[in-house]
Protein backbone atom coordinates (compact mmCIF):
# COMPACT_ATOMS: atom_id res chain seq x y z
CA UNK A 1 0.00 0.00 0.00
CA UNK A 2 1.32 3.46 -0.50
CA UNK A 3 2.16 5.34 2.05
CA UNK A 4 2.64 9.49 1.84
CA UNK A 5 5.61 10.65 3.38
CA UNK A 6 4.19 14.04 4.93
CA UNK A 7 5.79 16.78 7.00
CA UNK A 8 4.03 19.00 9.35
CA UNK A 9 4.11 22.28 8.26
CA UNK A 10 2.99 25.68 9.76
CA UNK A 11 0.03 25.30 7.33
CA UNK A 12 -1.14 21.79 8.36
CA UNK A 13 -0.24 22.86 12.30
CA UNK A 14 -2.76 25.79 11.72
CA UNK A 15 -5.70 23.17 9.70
CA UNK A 16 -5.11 20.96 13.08
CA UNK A 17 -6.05 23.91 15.23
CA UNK A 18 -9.07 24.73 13.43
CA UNK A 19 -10.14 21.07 13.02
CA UNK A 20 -9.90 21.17 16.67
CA UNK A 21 -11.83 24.29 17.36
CA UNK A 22 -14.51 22.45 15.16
CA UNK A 23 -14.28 24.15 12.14
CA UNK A 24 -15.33 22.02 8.72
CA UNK A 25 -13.08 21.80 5.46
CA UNK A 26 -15.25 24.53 3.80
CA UNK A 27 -15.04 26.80 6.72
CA UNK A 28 -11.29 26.17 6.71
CA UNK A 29 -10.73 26.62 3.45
CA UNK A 30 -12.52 29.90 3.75
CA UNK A 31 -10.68 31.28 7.34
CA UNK A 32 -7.04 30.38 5.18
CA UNK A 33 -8.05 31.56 1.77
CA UNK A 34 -7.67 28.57 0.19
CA UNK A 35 -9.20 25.98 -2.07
CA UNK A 36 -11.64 23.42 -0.52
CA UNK A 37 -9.67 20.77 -2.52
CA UNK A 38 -6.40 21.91 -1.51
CA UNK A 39 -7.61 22.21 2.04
CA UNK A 40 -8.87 18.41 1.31
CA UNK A 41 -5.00 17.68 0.08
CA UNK A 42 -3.57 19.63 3.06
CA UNK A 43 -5.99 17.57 5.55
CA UNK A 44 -5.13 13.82 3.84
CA UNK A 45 -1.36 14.96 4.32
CA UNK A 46 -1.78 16.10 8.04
CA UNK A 47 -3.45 12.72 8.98
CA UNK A 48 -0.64 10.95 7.18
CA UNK A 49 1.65 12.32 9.07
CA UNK A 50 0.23 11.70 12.22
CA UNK A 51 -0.41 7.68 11.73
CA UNK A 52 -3.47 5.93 10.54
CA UNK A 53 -5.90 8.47 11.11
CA UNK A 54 -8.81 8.74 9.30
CA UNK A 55 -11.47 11.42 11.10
CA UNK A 56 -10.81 14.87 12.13
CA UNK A 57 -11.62 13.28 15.93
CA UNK A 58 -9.04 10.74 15.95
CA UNK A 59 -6.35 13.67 14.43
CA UNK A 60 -7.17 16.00 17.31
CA UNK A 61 -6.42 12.76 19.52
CA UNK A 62 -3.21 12.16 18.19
CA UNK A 63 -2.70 16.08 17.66
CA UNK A 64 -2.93 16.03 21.78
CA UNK A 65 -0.66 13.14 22.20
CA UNK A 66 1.99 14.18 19.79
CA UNK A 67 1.79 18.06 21.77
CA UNK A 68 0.72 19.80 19.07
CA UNK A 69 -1.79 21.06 20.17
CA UNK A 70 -3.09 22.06 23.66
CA UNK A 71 -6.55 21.95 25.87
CA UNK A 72 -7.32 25.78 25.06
CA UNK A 73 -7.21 25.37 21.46
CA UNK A 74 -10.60 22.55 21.73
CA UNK A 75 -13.44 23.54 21.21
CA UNK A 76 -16.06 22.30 24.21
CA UNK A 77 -17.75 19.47 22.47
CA UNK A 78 -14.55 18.21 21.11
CA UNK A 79 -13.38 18.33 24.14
CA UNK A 80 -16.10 16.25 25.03
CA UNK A 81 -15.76 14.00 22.30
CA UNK A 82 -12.10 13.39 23.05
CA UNK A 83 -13.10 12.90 26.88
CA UNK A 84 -15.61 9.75 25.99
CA UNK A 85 -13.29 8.74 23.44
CA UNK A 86 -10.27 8.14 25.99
CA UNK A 87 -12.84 6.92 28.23
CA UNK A 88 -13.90 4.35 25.66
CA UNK A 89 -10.05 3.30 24.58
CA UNK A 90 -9.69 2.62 28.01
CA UNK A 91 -12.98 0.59 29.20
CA UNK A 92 -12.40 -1.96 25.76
CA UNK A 93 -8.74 -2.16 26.19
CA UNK A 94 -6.93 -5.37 27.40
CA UNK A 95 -4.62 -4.02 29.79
């Protein structure tokens, strides 16, 4: 399978941010002035980079773990999201 090679770039740090303050690909694309499919392209290459990631949920996840980003920049029902997702990780987890 191919896998991208991706960096994280200012650009991609900012799309994280606004992914986690909840904002959608059209709303990002707007806020950055840029196109909805490069914001698409930008997105597929931040989630490479930070593993298997497939939703915007699982990237702000990660995007905690890896310290990129910080409690302040959630917004409050991501935060709540990420708070029953830990909370389910750990409840079906084996250790």
């Amino acid at each position: 399978m191919y896998k991208h090679r991706a960096t994280m770039t200012d650009r991609r740090h900012q799309i994280l941010i606004l992914i986690a303050k909840g904002y959608n690909n059209r709303q990002i694309a707007r806020k950055m002035g840029l196109s909805l499919s490069n914001t698409r392209m930008q997105k597929w290459r931040l989630y490479c980079y930070l593993g298997e990631i497939h939703t915007a949920l699982d990237a702000v996840f990660m995007g905690l773990q890896m310290g990129l980003l910080k409690e302040s920049d959630l917004a409050e029902q991501i935060r709540e999201d990420i708070y029953d997702c830990k909370n389910e990780k750990q409840m079906y987890s084996y250790t």
